[in-house]
Every structure is written in structure tokens, then in C-alpha cells.
Protein backbone atom coordinates (compact mmCIF):
# COMPACT_ATOMS: atom_id res chain seq x y z
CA UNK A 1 2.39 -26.16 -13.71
CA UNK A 2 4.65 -22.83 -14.79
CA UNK A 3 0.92 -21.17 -15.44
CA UNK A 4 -0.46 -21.94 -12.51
CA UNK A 5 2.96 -20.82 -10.12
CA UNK A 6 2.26 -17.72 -12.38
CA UNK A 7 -1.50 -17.21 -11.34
CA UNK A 8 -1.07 -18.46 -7.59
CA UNK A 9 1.54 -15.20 -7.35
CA UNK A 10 0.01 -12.73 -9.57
CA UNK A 11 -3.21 -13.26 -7.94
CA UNK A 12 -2.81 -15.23 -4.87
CA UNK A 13 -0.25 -13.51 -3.16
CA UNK A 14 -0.83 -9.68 -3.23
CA UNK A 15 -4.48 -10.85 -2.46
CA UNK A 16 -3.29 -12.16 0.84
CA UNK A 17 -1.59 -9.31 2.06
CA UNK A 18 -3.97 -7.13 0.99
CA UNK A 19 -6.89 -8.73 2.87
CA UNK A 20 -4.75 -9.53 5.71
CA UNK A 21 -4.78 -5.15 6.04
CA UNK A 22 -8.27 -5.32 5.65
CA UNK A 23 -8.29 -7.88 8.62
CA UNK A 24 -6.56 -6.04 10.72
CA UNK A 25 -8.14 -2.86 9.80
CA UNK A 26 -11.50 -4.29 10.94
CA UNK A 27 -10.44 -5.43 13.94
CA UNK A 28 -8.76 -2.32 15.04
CA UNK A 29 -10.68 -0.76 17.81
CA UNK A 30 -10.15 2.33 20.15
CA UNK A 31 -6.85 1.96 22.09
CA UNK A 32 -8.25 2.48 26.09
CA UNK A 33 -5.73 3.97 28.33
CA UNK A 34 -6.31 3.65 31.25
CA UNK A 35 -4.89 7.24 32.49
CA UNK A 36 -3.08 7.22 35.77
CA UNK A 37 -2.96 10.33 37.87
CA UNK A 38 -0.08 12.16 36.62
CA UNK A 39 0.91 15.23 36.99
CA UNK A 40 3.41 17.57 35.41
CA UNK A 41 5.43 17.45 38.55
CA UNK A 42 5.35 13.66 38.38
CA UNK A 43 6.49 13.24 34.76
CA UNK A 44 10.04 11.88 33.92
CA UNK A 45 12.30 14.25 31.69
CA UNK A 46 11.56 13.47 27.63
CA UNK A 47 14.11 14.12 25.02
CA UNK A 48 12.46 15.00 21.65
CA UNK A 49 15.26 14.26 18.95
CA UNK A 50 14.63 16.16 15.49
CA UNK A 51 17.17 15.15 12.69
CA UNK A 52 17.14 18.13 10.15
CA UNK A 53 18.47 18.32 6.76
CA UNK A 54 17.18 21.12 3.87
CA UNK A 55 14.09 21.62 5.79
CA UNK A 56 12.52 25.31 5.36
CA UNK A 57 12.45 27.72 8.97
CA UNK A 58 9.33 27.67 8.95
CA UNK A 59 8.83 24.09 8.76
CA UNK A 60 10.89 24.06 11.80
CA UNK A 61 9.53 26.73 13.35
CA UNK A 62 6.15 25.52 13.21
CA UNK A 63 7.42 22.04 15.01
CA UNK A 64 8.87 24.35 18.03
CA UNK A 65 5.96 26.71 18.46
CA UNK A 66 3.85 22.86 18.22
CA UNK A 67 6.36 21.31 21.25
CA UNK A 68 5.72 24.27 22.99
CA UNK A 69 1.88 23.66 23.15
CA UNK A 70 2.00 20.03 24.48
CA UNK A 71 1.36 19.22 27.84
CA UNK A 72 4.57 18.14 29.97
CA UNK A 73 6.80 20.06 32.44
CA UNK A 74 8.83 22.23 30.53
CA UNK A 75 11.65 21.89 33.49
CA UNK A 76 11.62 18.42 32.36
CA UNK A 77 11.69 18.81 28.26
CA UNK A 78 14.35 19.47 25.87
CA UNK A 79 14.27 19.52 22.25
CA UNK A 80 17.21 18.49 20.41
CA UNK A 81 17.48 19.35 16.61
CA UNK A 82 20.48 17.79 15.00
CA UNK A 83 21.21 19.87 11.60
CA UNK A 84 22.96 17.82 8.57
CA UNK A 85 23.21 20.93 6.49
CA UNK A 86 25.88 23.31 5.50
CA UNK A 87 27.29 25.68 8.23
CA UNK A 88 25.79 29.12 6.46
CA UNK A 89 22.97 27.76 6.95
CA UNK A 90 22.87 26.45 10.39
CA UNK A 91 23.52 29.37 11.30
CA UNK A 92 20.46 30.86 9.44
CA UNK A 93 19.04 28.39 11.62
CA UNK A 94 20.69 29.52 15.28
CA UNK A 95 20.12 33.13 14.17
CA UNK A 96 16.42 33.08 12.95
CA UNK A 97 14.50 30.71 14.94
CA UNK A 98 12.22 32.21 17.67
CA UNK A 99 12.64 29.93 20.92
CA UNK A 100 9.59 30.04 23.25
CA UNK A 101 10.32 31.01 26.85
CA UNK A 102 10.51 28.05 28.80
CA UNK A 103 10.86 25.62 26.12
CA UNK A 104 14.47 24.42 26.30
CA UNK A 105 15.87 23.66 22.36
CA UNK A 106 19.26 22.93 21.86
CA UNK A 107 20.76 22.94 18.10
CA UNK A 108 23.54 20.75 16.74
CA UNK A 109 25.02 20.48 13.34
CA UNK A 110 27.17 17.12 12.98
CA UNK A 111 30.15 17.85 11.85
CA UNK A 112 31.93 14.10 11.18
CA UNK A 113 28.07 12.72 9.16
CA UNK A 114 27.94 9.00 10.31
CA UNK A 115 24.62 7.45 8.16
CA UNK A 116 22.15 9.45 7.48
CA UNK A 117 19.06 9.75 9.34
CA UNK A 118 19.79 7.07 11.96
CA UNK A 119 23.04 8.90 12.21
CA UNK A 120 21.26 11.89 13.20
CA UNK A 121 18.98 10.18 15.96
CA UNK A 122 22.19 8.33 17.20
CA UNK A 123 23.79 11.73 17.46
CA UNK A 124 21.03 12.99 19.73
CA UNK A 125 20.50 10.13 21.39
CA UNK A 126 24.22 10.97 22.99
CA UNK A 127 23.38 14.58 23.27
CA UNK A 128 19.95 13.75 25.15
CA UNK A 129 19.86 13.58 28.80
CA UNK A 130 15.89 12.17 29.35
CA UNK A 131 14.67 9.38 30.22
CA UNK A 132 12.27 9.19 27.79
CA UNK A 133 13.34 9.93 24.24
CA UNK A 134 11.06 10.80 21.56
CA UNK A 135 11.80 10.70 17.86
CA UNK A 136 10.17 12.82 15.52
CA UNK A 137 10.11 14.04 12.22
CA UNK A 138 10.38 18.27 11.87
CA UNK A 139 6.99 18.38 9.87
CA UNK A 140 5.20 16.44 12.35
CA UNK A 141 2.52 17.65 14.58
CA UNK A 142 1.07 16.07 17.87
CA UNK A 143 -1.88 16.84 19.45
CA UNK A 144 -2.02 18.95 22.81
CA UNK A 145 -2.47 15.99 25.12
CA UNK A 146 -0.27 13.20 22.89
CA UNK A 147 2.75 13.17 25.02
CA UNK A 148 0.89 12.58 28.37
CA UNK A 149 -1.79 10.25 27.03
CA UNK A 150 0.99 7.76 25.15
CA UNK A 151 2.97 8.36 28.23
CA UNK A 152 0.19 7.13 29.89
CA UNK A 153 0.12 4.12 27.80
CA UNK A 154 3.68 3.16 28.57
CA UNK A 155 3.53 3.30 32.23
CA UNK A 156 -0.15 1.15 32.02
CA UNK A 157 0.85 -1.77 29.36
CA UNK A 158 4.74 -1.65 30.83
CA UNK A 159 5.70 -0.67 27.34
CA UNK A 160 9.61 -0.58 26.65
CA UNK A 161 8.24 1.93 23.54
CA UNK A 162 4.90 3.35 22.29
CA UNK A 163 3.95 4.51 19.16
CA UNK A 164 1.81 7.12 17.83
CA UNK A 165 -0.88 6.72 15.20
CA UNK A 166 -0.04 8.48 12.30
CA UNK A 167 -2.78 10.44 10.49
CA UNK A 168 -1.31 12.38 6.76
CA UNK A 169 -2.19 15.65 6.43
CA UNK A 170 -1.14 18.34 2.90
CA UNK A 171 -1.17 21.63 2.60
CA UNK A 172 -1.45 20.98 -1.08
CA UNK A 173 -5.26 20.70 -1.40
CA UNK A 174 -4.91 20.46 -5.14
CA UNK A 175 -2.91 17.11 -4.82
CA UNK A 176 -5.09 14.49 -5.53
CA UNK A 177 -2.07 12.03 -4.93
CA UNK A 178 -1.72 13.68 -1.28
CA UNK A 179 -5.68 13.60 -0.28
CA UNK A 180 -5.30 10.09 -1.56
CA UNK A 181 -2.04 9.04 1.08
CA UNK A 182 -4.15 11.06 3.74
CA UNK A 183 -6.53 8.30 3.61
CA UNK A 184 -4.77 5.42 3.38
CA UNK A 185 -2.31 6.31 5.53
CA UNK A 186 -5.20 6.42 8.36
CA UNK A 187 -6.46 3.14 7.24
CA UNK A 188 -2.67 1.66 7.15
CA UNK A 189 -1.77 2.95 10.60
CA UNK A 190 -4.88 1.80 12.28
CA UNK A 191 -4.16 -1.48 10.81
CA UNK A 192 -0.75 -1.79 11.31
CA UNK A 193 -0.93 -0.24 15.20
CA UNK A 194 -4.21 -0.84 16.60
CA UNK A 195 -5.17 -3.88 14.77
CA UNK A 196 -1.87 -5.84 15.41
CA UNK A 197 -2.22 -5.18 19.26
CA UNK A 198 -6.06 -6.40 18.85
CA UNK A 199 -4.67 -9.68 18.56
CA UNK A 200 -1.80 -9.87 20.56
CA UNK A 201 1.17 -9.12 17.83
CA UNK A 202 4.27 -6.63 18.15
CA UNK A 203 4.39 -3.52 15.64
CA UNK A 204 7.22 -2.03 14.74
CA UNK A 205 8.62 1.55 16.00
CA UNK A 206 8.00 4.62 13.53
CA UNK A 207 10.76 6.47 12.25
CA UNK A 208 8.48 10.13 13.11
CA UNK A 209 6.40 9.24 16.54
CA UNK A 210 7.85 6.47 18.91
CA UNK A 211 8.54 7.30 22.29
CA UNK A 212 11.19 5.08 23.60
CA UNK A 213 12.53 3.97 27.30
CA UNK A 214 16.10 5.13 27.40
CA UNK A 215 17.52 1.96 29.10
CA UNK A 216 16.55 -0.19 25.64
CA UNK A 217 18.37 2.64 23.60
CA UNK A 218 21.24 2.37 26.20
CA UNK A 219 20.86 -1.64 26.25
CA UNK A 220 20.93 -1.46 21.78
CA UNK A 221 23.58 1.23 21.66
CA UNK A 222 21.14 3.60 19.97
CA UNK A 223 20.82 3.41 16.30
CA UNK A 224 22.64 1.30 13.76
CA UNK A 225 24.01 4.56 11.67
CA UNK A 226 25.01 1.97 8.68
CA UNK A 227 21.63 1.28 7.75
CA UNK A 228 18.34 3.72 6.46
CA UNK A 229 15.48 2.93 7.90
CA UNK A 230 16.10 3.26 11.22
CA UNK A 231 12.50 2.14 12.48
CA UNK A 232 12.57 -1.26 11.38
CA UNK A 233 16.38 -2.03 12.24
CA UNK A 234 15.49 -0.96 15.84
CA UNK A 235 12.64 -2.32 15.87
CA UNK A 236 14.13 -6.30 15.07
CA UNK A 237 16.60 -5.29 17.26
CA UNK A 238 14.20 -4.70 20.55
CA UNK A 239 12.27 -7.96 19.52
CA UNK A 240 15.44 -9.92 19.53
CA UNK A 241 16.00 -8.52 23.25
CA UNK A 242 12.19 -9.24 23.54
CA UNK A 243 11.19 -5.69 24.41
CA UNK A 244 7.59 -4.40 23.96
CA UNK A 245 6.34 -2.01 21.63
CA UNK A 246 2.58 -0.82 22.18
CA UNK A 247 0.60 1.13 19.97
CA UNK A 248 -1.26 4.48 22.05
CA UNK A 249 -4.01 5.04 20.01
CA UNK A 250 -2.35 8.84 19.82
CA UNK A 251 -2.38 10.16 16.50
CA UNK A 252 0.56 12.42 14.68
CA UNK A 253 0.11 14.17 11.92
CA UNK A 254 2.45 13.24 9.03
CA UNK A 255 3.31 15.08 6.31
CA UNK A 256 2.59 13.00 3.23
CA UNK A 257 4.32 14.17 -0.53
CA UNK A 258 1.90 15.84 -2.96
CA UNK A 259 3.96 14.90 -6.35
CA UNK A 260 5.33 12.32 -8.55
CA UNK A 261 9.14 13.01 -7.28
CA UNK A 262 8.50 13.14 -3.72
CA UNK A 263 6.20 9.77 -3.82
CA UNK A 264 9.02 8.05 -5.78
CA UNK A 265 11.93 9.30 -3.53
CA UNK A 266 9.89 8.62 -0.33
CA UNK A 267 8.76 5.29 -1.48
CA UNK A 268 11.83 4.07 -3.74
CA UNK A 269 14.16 4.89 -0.06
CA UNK A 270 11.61 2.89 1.92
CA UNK A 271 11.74 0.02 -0.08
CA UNK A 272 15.94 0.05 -0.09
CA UNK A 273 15.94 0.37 3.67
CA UNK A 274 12.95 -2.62 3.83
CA UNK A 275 15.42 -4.55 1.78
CA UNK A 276 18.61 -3.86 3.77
CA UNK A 277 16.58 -4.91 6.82
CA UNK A 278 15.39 -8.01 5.40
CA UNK A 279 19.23 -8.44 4.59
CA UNK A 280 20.83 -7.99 8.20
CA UNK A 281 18.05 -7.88 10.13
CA UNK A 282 15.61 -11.05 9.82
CA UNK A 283 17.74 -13.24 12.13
CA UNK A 284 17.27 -11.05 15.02
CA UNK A 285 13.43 -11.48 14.47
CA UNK A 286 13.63 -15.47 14.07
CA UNK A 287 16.04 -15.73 16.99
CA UNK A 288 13.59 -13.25 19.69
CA UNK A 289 11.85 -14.77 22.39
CA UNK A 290 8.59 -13.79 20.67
CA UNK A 291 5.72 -16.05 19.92
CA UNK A 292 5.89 -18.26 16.29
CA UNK A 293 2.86 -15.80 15.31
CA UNK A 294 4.41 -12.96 16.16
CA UNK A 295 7.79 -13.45 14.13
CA UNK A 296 6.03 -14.21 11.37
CA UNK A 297 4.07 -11.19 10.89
CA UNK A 298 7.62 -9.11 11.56
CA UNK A 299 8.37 -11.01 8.62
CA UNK A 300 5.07 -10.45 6.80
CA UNK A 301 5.53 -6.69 7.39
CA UNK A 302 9.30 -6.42 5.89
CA UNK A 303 8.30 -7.97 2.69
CA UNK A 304 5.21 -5.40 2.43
CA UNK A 305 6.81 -4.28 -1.05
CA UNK A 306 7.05 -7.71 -2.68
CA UNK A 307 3.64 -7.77 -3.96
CA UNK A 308 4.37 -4.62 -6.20
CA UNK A 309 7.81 -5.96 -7.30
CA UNK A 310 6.02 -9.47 -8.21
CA UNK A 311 3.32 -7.89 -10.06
CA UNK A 312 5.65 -5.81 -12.27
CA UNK A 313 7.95 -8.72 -12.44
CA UNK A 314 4.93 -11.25 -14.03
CA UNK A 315 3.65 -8.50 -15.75
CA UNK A 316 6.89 -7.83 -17.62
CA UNK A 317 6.86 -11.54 -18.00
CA UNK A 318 3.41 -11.79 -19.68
CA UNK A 319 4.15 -9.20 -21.54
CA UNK A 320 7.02 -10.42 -23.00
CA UNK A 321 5.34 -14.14 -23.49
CA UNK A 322 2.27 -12.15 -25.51
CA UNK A 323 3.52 -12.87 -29.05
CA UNK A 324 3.76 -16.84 -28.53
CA UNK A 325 0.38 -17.76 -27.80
CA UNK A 326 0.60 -19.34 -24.76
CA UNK A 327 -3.05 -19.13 -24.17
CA UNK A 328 -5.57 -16.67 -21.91
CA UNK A 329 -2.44 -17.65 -19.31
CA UNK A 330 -4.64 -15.67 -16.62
CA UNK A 331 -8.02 -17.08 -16.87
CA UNK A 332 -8.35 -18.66 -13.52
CA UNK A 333 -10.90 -18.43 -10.83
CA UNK A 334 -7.88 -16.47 -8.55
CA UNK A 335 -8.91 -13.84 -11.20
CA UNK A 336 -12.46 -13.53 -9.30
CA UNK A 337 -10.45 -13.49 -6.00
CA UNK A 338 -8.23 -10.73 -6.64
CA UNK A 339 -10.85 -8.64 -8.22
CA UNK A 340 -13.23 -8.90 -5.11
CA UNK A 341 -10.78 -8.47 -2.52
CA UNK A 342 -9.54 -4.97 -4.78
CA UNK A 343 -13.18 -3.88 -4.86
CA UNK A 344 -13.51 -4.64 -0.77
CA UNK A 345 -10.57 -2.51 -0.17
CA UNK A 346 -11.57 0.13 -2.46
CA UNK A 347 -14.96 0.43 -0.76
CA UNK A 348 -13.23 0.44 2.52
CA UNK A 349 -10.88 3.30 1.19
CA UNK A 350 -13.57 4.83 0.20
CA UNK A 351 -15.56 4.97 3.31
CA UNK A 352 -12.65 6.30 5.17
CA UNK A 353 -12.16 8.76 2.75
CA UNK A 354 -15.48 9.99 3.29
CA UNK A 355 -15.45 10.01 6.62
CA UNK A 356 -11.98 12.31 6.46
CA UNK A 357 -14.11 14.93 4.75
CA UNK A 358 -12.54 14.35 0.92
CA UNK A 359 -15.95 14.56 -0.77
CA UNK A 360 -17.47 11.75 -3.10
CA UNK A 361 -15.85 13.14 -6.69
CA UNK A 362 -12.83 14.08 -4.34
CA UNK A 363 -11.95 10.67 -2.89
CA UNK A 364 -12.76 8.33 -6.17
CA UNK A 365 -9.99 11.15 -7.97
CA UNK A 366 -7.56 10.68 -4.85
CA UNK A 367 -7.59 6.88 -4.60
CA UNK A 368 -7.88 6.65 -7.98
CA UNK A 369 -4.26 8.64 -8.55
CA UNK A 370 -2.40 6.65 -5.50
CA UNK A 371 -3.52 3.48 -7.26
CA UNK A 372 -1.81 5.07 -10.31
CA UNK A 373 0.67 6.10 -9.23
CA UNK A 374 1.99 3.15 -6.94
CA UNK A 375 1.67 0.93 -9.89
CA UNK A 376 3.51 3.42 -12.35
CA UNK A 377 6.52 3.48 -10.20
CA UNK A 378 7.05 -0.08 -9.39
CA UNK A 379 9.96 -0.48 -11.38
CA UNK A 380 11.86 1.69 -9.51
CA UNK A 381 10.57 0.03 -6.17
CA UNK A 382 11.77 -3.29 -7.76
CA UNK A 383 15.17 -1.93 -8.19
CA UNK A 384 15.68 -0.07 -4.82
CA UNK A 385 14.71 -2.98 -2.91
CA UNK A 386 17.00 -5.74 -4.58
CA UNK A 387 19.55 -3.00 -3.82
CA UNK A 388 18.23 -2.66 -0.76
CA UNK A 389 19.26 -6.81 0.06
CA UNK A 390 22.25 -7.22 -2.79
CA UNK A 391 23.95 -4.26 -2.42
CA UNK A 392 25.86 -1.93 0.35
CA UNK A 393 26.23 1.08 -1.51
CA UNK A 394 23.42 3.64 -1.38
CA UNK A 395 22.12 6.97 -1.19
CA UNK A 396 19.50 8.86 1.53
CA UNK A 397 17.54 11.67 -0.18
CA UNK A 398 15.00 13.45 1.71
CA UNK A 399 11.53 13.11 0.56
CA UNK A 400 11.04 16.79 -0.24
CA UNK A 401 7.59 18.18 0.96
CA UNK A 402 5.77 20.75 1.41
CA UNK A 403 7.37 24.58 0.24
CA UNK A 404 11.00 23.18 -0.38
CA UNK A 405 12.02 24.19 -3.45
CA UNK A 406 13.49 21.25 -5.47
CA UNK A 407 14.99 21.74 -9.15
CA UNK A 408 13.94 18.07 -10.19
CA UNK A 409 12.21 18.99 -13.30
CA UNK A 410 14.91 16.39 -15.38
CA UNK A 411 14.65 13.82 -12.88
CA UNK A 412 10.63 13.58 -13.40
CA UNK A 413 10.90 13.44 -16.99
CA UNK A 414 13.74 10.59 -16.87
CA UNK A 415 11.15 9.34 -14.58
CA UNK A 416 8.39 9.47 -16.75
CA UNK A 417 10.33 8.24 -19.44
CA UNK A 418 10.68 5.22 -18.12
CA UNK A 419 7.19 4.85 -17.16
CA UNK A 420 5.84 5.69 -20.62
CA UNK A 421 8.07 3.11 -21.47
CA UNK A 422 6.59 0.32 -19.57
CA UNK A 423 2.81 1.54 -20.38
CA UNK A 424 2.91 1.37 -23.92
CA UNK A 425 4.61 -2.17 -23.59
CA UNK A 426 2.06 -2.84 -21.46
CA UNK A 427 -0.35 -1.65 -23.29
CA UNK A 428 0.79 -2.92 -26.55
CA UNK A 429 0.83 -6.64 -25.28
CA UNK A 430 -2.85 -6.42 -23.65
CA UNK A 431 -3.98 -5.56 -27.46
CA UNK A 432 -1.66 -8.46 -28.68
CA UNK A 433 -4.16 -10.82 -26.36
CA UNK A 434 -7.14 -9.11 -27.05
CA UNK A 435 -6.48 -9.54 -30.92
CA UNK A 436 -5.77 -13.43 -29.98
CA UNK A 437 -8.94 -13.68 -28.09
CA UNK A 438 -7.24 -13.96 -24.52
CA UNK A 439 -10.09 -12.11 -23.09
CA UNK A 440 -8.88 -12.53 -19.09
CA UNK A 441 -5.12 -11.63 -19.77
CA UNK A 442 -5.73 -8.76 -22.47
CA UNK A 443 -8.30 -7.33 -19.84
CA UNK A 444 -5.96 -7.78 -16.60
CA UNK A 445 -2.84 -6.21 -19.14
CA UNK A 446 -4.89 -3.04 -19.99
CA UNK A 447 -5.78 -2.35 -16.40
CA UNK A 448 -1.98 -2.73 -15.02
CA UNK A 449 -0.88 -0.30 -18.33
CA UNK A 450 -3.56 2.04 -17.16
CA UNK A 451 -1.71 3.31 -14.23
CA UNK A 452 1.24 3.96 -15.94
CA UNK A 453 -0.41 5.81 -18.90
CA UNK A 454 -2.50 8.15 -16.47
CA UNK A 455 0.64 8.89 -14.36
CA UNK A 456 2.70 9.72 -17.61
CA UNK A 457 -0.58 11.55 -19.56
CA UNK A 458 -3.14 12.24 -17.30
CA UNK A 459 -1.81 13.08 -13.57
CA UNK A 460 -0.97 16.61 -13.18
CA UNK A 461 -1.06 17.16 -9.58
């Protein structure tokens, strides 16, 4: 009975969510909008909120001289870039940034630092005097017409908030990690935004990208500064008030990290924040006015990150089990299962990939290496997400992208340390089996060590 708990979740479960993407992938289809007649003159006044910390000018610059380009009334547009750095250099900032003409941007450094980033939007959000406010991250990039087309969205589904579609871009084009999130990034947004709304369920706000209806910020009291990820705690918190969020169909272009450290700090914070919003958010979701279906994917989406914590978990515990012959514990015909539904989403990735330009040799490398990679740091996602749901103490770092200059040449070999670590046990107990004659589980061992060996020996960009 223990075996077959073990195969059901090994298998079973990451299979589900995994093909449940796929689902809603396929079903995604164009988001229409129906565009009313507006005009500049018509349009309300939109905040755009920026929180800023250890970014590079002309990371920042480049988001201005982007604002500036998108189609709204100036008279009716302010930017407002709250700083979180040191006062030398906010005022590097105020002194060296070229402001455009008409494009009102107004700077703030917080001096008393309540949270971290939902600090910052909370911060703006009392600075901002729109209507509409707009939350976005300062290496973000919108398209010319993305502010009047979700806009357009809002007013024609009566949306309480819209979200873009985000779409990863690198400037790294030797990062076979980054080309990799490019892709799956696209497939995971269409999924997640267009798909959901296919069939009538909510998504949640994005942290970079959501345009939001000031009387639901006013209604929530903006952001809850006490917890990280401010895009899910909002977001349970405008179901539970049974507002509407919409996807546009509008994409953004997101930054995505094109090494080891920034993939594990970007992904090891996202799964503490998922955790503290499982934590102190999940009543809000059961208690909203939204439909049974519609609660439960919430749900389904905040435990997005248990699949990789109960694969490393089993695997740890197979591994450990390997010298007591306890039989080819993973021979089951959920083995067939997985496999196939891994190989459909590959193909799928794939395809995409291919049809975002990455090049045959190009996009088997770049999937290949986020596959990797995700795997090889799944410890550390373990750990940041318990903490995440058992503990209040934590710490925000910013993923770092791009041309910041991070000294974090110890912290990646700690990291890889412990990665090498887990490989070679890994590895170790898949020959144990194989040695036994436990074809299924020696075979299954050897492909979960593999991703940790190539991160630690193999990955170099």
C-alpha cells in the first residue's frame, strides 16, 4: 500500500498538473477586444508604480524612454518610481536620469522601508493620484498600443483588473537557461491567462503587468507590506471581495535570469512567498463568492511548486530505501503515464520554441538546461517554501538580471555544493538498483541525478 501511495505521487501527481498546463495551453485562443472608440482625450488618468531597488540607470532609463512611447494622454500619466536604495545613490538617480518632455515621472526613496516589494507598491499606491494604477517591473517593456488595448479590455469585460501576457525576453543570447524561460514562459502565460479565461476561471494579478481599478486598491487598502509576493496576496484578496481579473491578450516583455544564481534567487523567493500565501491567504479564496471550480484552481495554482518538492522528497526517499531491497519499487504502469505526458510537453515546448525563432540545436540545448536546472535546485525550493508556510522570518533579494554586477561567486559554489551532493547520491543509488536488477527505479534514479550532475558539471551558461 506504502509503494503504491509512493507511485500514485511520484508519478500521478506532477503528471496532473503538468497536463492540466498542457490543457489549458491548448485551449488558449486569441483574446478579442472588442475596442471601443477611445480617444486620448477620453482616457482616465493611469498611475504606473515602479518599485526600484539596485537596478542599473540604464535599466531604468530604458523603462522611461519605453512609457514615453505608449499611447495615452500624457496630461493624464504619471510615473511613479519608488527607490529602496541608499540616498548617494538616489540621488545618482534624480541627477542622471533624462525625463522626456511631457512625460510626468516623479521619484521617491522610502525612507521608514515597510516590506519589501509590496511595501514599495503600497508606497506608491499613496503617492498615486490615477484612477487607474499600473504595476510594473523597471525591466519591463510594453508594446506601443498595450495600455489602450488592455484598457480597452477593462472597460469591455467590466474588469476590476487586467493583466498583461507576459512574453521573456534576454539580452544574454549565450544563456541557454534564458532562451529556455523565454519559451516557457510564453507557453506558461498563455496557459495560465488566456487559457483560464477560455473556460470561465479567475487568474491571478502579476506582480510586473496588472492594471488595476483604484476603487479595489482603495476598497483592499493597497498591498499587504508583511508578505512577498504581492500578486498572489492581492489577488486572494480581490476574489474574496469577488472582484474580476481578466486576462488582455497584451503581451509584456519580462526579463527572465540568464544564470544559476539569479534562477535560484528568483525561483527559491517565489516559492517562500507561494508558501506564505498558502499560509494566510487560502481562506480568503475558500470563503469568495466564486464558483466551486474556480476556488479550486486558485488553489491548484498556489501549490504549483509541490510537484518539485514531492519529487525531491520521494526521490531522497528511494534513494535512501536503495540498499534494502525493497524491490523495482517504481515499476508501475503510472511509469508509462508520466513518461508520455513529459514527452507531450516537451514536443509542445518544442514547437513553441521554434516558432520563437530559437533554432532546432538551439531549443533542444535551452529546454534541455531549464529541465536541469529546475530539478537541480529543488532542494532549495523545498526549503523556501516550508519556510514560506512554517515560518515568519524571511528575506527579499532581488533576482539580479541583466548588467548588475553581483559578487555571488561563493554563493554559487555553496550552491553547487549542495547540488553535487544530491547527484552523486542520486546517482549512486540508481547504480545500487541497477546492480539489483530494479530496471524501472535504477532507470527513473539516473534520469532525476542527471539534472543535477549537468547543472554542477556540464552547464556553463
Amino acid at each position: 500500500m506504502l509503494i503504491l501511495v509512493l507511485q500514485l505521487l511520484l508519478f500521478l501527481y506532477p503528471s496532473l498538473f503538468v497536463l492540466y498546463q498542457l490543457i489549458l495551453y491548448y485551449r488558449s485562443k486569441k483574446v478579442l477586444v472588442l475596442s471601443p472608440d477611445l480617444k486620448e482625450t477620453n482616457l482616465p488618468f493611469l498611475s504606473i508604480i515602479v518599485p526600484t531597488k539596485g537596478e542599473s540607470l540604464d535599466v531604468i532609463q530604458g523603462l522611461i524612454d519605453n512609457i514615453n512611447t505608449l499611447i495615452w494622454d500624457k496630461q493624464k500619466l504619471e510615473v511613479i518610481i519608488v527607490s529602496d536604495d541608499d540616498e548617494q545613490y538616489f540621488s545618482t538617480l534624480k541627477g542622471t536620469l533624462k525625463i522626456p518632455k511631457y512625460l510626468n515621472v516623479r521619484l521617491f526613496r522610502r525612507e521608514k522601508r515597510l516590506g519589501f516589494k509590496s511595501g514599495a507598491l503600497s508606497y506608491g499606491f499613496e503617492m498615486a493620484r490615477g484612477n487607474l494604477i499600473l504595476t510594473i517591473d523597471v525591466d519591463s517593456r510594453l508594446p506601443r498600443d498595450a495600455l489602450i488595448k488592455a484598457y480597452a479590455k477593462m472597460i469591455e469585460s467590466n474588469c476590476d483588473a487586467v493583466v498583461f501576457e507576459w512574453n521573456g525576453y534576454t539580452n544574454n543570447m549565450y544563456s541557454n537557461l534564458a532562451k529556455g524561460l523565454v519559451a516557457t514562459t510564453v507557453l506558461a502565460s498563455r496557459a495560465l491567462f488566456r487559457g483560464k479565461e477560455s473556460i470561465g476561471l479567475r487568474p491571478f494579478p502579476v506582480g510586473s503587468g496588472t492594471i488595476f481599478k483604484r476603487e479595489v486598491l482603495e476598497k483592499l487598502h493597497g498591498w499587504d507590506y508583511s508578505l512577498i509576493q504581492d500578486d498572489l496576496e492581492i489577488g486572494a484578496r480581490m476574489a474574496h471581495i469577488g472582484k474580476r481579473v481578466c486576462s488582455s491578450g497584451v503581451p509584456i516583455y519580462i526579463e527572465v535570469p540568464d544564470n544559476l544564481y539569479g534562477f535560484y534567487v528568483q525561483q527559491t523567493r517565489w516559492a517562500l512567498g507561494t508558501g506564505e500565501v498558502l499560509r494566510n491567504r487560502v481562506k480568503y479564496i475558500l470563503s469568495s463568492p466564486y464558483s466551486l471550480s474556480q476556488k479550486m484552481d486558485m488553489v491548484f495554482h498556489l501549490l504549483q511548486y509541490t510537484p518539485i518538492i514531492i519529487t525531491f522528497i520521494l526521490a531522497t526517499l528511494v534513494t535512501v530505501l536503495a540498499p534494502f531491497k525493497f524491490g523495482d519499487i517504481l515499476r508501475t504502469p503510472l511509469f508509462l503515464l508520466w513518461m508520455a505526458i513529459l514527452v507531450l510537453y516537451g514536443i509542445t515546448l518544442f514547437i513553441l520554441a521554434l516558432r520563437l525563432g530559437l533554432g532546432f540545436k538551439n531549443s533542444l540545448m535551452a529546454i534541455g538546461a531549464l529541465s536541469a536546472l529546475t530539478v537541480a535546485i529543488s532542494p532549495f525550493i523545498t526549503i523556501s517554501f516550508f519556510k514560506g508556510i512554517l515560518s515568519k522570518d524571511k528575506v527579499y533579494v532581488v533576482t539580479p538580471k541583466g548588467n548588475v554586477k553581483v559578487s555571488f561567486e561563493s554563493k554559487v559554489r555553496r550552491i553547487n555544493a549542495v547540488i553535487a551532493v544530491f547527484g552523486l547520491m542520486y546517482f549512486t543509488a540508481s547504480i545500487i538498483y541497477f546492480l539489483h536488477s530494479y530496471i524501472i527505479t535504477g532507470l527513473w534514479l539516473l534520469y532525476y541525478s542527471s539534472g543535477y550532475l549537468y547543472t554542477v558539471f556540464g552547464y556553463n551558461k
